[in-house]
Protein backbone atom coordinates (compact mmCIF):
# COMPACT_ATOMS: atom_id res chain seq x y z
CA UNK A 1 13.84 -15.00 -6.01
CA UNK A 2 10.38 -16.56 -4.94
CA UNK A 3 7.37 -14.82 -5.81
CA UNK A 4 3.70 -15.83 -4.90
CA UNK A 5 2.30 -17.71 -7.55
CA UNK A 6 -0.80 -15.29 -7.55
CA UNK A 7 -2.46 -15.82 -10.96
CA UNK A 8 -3.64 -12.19 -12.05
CA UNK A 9 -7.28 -12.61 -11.73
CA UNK A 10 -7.94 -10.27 -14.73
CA UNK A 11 -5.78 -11.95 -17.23
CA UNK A 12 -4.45 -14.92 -15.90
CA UNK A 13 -1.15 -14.26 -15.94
CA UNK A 14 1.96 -14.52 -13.43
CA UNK A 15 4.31 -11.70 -12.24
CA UNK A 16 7.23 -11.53 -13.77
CA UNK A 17 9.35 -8.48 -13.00
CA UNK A 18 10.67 -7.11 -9.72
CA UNK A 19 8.00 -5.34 -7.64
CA UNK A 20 8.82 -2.24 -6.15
CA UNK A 21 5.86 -1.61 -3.79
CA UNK A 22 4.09 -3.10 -1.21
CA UNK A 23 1.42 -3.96 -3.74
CA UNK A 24 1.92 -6.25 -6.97
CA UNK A 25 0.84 -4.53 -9.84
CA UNK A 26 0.20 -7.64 -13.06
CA UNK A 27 2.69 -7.07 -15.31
CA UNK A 28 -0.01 -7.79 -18.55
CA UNK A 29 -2.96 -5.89 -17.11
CA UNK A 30 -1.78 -3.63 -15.03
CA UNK A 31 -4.72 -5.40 -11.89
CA UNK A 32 -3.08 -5.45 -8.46
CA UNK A 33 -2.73 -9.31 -7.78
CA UNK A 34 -1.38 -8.65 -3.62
CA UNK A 35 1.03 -7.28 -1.23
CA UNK A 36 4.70 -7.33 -0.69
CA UNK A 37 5.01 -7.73 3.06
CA UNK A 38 8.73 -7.54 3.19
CA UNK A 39 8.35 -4.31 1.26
CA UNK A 40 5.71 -3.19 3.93
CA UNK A 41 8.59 -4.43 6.76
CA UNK A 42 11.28 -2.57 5.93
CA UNK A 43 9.15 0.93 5.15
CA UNK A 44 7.96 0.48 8.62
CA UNK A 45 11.45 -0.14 9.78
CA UNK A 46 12.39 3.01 8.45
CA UNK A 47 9.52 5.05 9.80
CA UNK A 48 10.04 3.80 13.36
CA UNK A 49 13.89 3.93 13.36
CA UNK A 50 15.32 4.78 16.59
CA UNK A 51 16.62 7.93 15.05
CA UNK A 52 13.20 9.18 12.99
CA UNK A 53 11.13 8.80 16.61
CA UNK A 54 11.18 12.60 17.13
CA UNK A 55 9.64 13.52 13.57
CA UNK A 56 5.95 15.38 14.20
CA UNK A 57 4.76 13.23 11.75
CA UNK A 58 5.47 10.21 13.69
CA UNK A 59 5.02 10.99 17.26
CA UNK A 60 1.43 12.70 15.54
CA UNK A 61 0.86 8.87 14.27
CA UNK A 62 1.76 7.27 17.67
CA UNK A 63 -0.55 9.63 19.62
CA UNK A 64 -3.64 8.36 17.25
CA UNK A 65 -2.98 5.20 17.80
CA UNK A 66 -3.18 5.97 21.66
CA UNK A 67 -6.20 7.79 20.98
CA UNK A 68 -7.94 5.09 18.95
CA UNK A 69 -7.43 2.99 22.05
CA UNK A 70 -8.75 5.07 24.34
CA UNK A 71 -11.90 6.07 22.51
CA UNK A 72 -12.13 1.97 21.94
CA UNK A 73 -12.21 1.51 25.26
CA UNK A 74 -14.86 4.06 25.90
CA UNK A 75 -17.15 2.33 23.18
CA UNK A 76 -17.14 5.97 21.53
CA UNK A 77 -18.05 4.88 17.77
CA UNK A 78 -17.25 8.42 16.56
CA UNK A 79 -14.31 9.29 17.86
CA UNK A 80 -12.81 6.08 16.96
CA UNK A 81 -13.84 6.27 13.12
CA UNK A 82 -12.55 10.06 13.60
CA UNK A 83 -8.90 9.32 15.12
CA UNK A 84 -9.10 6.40 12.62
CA UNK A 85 -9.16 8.18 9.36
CA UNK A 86 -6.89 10.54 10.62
CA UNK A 87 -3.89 8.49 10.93
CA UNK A 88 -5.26 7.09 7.66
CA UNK A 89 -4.40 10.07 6.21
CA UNK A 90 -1.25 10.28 8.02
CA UNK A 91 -0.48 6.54 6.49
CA UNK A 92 -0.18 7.60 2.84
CA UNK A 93 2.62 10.31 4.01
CA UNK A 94 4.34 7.79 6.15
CA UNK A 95 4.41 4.71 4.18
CA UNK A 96 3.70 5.66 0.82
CA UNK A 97 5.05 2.05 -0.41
CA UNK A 98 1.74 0.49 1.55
CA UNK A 99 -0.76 2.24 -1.25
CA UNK A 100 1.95 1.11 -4.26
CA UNK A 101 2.49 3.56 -7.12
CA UNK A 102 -1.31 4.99 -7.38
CA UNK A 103 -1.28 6.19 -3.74
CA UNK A 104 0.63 9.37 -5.56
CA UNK A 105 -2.70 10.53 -7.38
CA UNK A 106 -5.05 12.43 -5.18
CA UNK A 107 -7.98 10.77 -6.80
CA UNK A 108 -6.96 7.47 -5.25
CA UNK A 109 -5.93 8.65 -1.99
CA UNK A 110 -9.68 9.79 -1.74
CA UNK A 111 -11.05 6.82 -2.76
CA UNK A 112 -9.45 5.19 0.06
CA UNK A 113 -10.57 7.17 2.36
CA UNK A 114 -13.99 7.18 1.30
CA UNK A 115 -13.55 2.93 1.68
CA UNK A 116 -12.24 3.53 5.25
CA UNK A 117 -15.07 5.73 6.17
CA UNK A 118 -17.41 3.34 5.10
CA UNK A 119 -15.90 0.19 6.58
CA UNK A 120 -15.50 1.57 9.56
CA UNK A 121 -19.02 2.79 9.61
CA UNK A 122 -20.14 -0.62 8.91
CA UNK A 123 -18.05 -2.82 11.35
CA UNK A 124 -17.50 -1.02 14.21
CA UNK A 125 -20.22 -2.26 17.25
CA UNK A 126 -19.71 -3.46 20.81
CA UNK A 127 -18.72 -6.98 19.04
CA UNK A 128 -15.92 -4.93 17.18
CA UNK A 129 -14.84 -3.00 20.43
CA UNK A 130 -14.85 -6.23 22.63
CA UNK A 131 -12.49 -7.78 19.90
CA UNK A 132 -10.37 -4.56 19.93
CA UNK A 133 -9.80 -4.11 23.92
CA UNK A 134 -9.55 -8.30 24.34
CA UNK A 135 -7.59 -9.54 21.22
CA UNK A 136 -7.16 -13.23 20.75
CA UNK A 137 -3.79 -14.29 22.15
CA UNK A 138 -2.06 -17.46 20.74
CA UNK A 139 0.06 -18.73 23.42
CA UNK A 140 3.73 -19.16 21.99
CA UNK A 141 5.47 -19.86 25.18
CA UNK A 142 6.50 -23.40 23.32
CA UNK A 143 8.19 -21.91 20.93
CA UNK A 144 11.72 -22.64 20.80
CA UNK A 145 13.92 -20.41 19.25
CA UNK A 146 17.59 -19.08 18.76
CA UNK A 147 19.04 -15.52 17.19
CA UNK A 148 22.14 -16.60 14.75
CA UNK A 149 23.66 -12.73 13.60
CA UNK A 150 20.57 -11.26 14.80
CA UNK A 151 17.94 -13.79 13.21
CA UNK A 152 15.43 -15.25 15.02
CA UNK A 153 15.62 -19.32 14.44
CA UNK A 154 12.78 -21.34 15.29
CA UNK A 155 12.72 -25.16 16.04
CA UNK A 156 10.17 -26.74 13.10
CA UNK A 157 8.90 -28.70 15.84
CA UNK A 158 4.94 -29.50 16.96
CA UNK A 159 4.56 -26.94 18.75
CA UNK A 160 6.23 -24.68 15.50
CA UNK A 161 3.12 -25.93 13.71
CA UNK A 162 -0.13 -25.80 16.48
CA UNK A 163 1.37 -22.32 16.72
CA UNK A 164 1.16 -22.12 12.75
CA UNK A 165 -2.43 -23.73 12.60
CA UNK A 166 -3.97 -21.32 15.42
CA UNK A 167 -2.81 -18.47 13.72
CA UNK A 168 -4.23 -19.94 10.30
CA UNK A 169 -7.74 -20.39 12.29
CA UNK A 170 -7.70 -16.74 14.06
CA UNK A 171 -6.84 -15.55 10.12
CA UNK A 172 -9.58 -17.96 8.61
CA UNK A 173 -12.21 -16.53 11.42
CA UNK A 174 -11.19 -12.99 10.72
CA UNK A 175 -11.51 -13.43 6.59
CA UNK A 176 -14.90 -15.05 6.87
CA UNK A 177 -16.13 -12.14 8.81
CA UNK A 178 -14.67 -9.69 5.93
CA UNK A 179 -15.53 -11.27 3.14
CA UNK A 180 -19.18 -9.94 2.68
CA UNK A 181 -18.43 -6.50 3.81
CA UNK A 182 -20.59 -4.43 1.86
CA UNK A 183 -17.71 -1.55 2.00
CA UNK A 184 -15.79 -3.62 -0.28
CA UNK A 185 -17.50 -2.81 -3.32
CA UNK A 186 -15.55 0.99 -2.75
CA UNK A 187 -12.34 -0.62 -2.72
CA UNK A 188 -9.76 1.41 -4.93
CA UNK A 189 -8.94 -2.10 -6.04
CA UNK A 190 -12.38 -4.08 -6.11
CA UNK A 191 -11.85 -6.14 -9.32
CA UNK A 192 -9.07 -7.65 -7.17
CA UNK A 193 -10.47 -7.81 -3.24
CA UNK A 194 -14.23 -8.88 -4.02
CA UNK A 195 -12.40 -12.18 -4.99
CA UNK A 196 -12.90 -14.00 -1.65
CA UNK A 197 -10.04 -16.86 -3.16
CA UNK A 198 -7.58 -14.56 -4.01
CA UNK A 199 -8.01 -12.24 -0.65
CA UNK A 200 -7.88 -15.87 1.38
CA UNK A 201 -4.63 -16.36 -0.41
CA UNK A 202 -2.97 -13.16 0.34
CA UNK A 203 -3.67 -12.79 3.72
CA UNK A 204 -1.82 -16.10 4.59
CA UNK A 205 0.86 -15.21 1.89
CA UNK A 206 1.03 -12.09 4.60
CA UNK A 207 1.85 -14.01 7.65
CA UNK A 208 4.49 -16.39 6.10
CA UNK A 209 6.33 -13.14 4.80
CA UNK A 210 6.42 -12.08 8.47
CA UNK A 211 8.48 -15.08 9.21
CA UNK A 212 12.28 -16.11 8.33
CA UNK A 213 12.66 -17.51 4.68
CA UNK A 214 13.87 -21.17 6.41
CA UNK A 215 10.69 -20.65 8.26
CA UNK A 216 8.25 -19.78 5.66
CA UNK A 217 9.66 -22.40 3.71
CA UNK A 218 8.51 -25.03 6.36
CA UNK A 219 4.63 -23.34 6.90
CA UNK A 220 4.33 -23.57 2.80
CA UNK A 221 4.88 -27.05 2.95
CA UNK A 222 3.33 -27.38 5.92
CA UNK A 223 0.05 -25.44 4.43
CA UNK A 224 0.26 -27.29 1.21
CA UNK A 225 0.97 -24.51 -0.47
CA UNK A 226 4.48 -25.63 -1.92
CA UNK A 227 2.85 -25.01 -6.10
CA UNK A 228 1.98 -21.25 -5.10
CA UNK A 229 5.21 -20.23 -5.25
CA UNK A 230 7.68 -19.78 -8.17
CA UNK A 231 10.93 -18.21 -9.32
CA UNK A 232 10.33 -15.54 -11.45
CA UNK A 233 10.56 -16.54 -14.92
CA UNK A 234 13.20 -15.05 -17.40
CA UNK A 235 10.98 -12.55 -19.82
CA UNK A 236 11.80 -10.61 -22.98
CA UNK A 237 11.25 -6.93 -21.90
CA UNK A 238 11.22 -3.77 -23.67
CA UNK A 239 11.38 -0.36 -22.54
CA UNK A 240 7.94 2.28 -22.94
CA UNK A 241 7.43 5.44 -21.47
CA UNK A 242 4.95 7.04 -19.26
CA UNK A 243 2.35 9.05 -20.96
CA UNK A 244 1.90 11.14 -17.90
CA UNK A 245 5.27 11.16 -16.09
CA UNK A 246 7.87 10.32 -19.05
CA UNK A 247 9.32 7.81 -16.52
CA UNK A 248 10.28 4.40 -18.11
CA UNK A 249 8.44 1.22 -17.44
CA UNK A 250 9.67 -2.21 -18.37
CA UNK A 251 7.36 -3.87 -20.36
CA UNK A 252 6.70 -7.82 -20.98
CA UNK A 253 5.87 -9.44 -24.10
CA UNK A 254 1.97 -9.60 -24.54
CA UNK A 255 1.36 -6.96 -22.08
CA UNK A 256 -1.69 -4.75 -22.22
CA UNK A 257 -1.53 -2.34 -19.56
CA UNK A 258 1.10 -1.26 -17.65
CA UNK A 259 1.14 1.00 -14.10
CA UNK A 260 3.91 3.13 -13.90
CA UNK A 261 5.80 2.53 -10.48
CA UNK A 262 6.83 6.61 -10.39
CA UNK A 263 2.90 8.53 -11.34
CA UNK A 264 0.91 5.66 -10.24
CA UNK A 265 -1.10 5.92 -13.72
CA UNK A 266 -1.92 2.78 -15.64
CA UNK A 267 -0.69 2.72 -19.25
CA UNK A 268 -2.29 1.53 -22.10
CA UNK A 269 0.52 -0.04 -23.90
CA UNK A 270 -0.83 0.21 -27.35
CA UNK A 271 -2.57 3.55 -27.21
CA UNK A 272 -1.73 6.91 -25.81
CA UNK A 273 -4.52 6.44 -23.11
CA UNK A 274 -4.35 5.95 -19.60
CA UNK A 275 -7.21 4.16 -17.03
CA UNK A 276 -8.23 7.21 -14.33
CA UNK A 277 -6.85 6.51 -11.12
CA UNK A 278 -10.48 7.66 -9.74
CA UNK A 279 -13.07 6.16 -11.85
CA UNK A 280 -10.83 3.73 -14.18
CA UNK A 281 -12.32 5.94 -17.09
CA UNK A 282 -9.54 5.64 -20.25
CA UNK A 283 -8.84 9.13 -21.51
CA UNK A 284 -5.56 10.79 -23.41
CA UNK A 285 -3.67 12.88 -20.46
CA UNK A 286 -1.78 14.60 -23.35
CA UNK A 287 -4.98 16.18 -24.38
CA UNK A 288 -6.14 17.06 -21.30
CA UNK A 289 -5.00 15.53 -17.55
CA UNK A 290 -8.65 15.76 -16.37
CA UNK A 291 -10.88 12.97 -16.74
CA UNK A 292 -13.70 13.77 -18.98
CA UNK A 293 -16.16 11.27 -17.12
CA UNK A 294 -15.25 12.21 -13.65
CA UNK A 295 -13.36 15.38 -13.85
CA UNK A 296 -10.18 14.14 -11.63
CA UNK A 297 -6.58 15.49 -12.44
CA UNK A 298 -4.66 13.41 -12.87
CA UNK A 299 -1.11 14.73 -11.16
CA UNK A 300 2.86 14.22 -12.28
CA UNK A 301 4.79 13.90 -9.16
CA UNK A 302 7.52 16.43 -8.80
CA UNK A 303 10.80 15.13 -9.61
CA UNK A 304 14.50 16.09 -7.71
CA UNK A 305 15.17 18.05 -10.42
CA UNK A 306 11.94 19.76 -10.67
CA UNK A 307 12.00 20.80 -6.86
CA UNK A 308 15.80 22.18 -7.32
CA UNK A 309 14.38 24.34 -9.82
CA UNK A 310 11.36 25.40 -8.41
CA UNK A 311 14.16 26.57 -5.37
CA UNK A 312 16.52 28.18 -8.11
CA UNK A 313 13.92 30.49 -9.65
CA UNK A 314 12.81 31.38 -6.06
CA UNK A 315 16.18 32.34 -5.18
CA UNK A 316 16.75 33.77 -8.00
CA UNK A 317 13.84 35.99 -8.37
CA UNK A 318 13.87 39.55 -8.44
CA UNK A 319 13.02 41.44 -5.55
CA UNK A 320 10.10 44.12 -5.70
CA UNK A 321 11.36 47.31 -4.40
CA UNK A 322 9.45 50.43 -4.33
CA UNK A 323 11.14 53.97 -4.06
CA UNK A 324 10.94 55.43 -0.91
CA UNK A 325 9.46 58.97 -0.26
CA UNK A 326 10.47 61.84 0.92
CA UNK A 327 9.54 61.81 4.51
CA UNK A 328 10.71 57.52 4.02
CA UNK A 329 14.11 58.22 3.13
CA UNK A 330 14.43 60.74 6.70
CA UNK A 331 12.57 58.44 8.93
CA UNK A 332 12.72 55.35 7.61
């Protein structure tokens, strides 16, 4: 299985277990080193499958997006960062996989919305809109391509690669313009996204996982980029368990810090303690599940057997019944 080669730029080291989330989670420091796109594809395959079109939730998120258009189009600053952080919200119910793990605690779902809010407020302009209502459009009429049981094949030809490069200098453009945001520095993740390398890295890692593996093979090579990928090495591992959750996590040699893939919370691996998913405060949830610094609870997501019996005690409840009068038990 190839992996990016993203070097945890916390602790240095390489990820080594399976990831189950759109983002990568270090396996020794528990940092979040990138995104999964495949992971990201097939969630949003599942959302929009022919089938799921006529859940509220969905045809709710497809009317935003129409409405984010339209108030675009209008140059209506507002309304747009409005309709925005509204289907923001709607995004961590829809594609939970897209926040990884700590999109489960509250504490970080407001954080992110609180860095939405504030990038939005800081990039959106007429320069913004203009971009928005006339996107760059890199011609691909020269690609040649065939579908072999339903895959699309494309011919690594010239045109393949001017396609490849113009996409690489729309991405470059884009990143250069992000890069000093000043939002950034309320990033759930900033220790990882203020480094302007790493960010760089992932975002092309992100367009090659959009294509074919044949074809992201050839755009590695073609990018130079051959040494940033890897197998994932064979590791001892050894099983811990959540402090918060009790769910187990599989745990490398050497590791520090762990973040559990089912509460989102990041273990200390040598100490009871967890790292607060608001203010990355360490604190002992067994003593108490609210931060002491910031005063966020920290939450343990219901499990399938917690939910059947929270719906056996409800059906299995007494009823209240009061004794009916005299006049009640003639006239009802």
């Amino acid at each position: 299985m190839l992996v990016k080669k993203t070097k945890c730029q916390i602790c240095g080291a390489n990820k080594v277990t399976k990831n189950k989330s759109m983002y990568i989670y270090c396996d020794y420091c528990g940092s979040w080193m990138g995104y999964d796109m495949d992971s990201a594809g097939r969630e949003a395959m599942n959302v929009f499958a022919p089938g799921n079109m006529s859940n509220p939730d969905v045809k709710q998120f497809l009317a935003l997006g129409q409405q984010s258009s339209e108030a675009a189009k209008a140059l209506d600053k507002q309304k747009y960062i409005e309709i925005k952080l509204q289907g923001h919200e709607l995004d961590f119910k829809l594609f939970p996989e897209r926040f990884g793990p700590k999109g489960k605690q509250s504490s970080f779902r407001k954080k992110y919305l609180e860095y939405y809010k504030a990038m939005y407020e800081e990039i959106v302009n007429e320069e913004y809109f203009e971009k928005i209502n006339n996107p760059v459009r890199i011609d691909s009429n020269n690609l040649k391509t065939s579908v072999e049981n339903g895959v699309v094949k494309y011919e690594f030809d010239d045109a393949f690669f001017k396609f490849i490069d113009d996409n690489i200098s729309v991405l470059k453009s884009g990143f250069e313009d992000s890069k000093n945001y000043k939002c950034i520095e309320k990033h759930p993740e900033y220790e990882a996204v203020r480094n302007s390398d790493l960010m760089y890295k992932i975002s092309i890692s992100s367009m090659i996982q959009s294509f074919p593996p044949d074809a992201g093979e050839q755009i590695i090579k073609h990018l130079g980029m051959t040494n940033d990928f890897i197998d994932i090495p064979d590791v001892n591992l050894t099983e811990r368990i959540c402090v918060v959750c009790n769910s187990k996590l599989s745990v490398p040699a050497g590791s520090n810090n762990v973040v559990c893939e089912t509460c989102g919370c990041k273990n200390e691996i040598n100490t009871s303690n967890i790292s607060c998913p608001n203010c990355a405060a360490n604190f002992d949830p067994k003593a108490d599940p609210t931060c002491p610094f910031c005063n966020s609870k920290v939450e343990k997501p219901k499990s399938m057997s917690d939910a059947l019996q929270e719906k056996y005690m409800e059906a299995t409840k007494p009823k209240e019944t009061k004794k009916k009068g005299f006049f009640c038990k003639l006239f009802g």
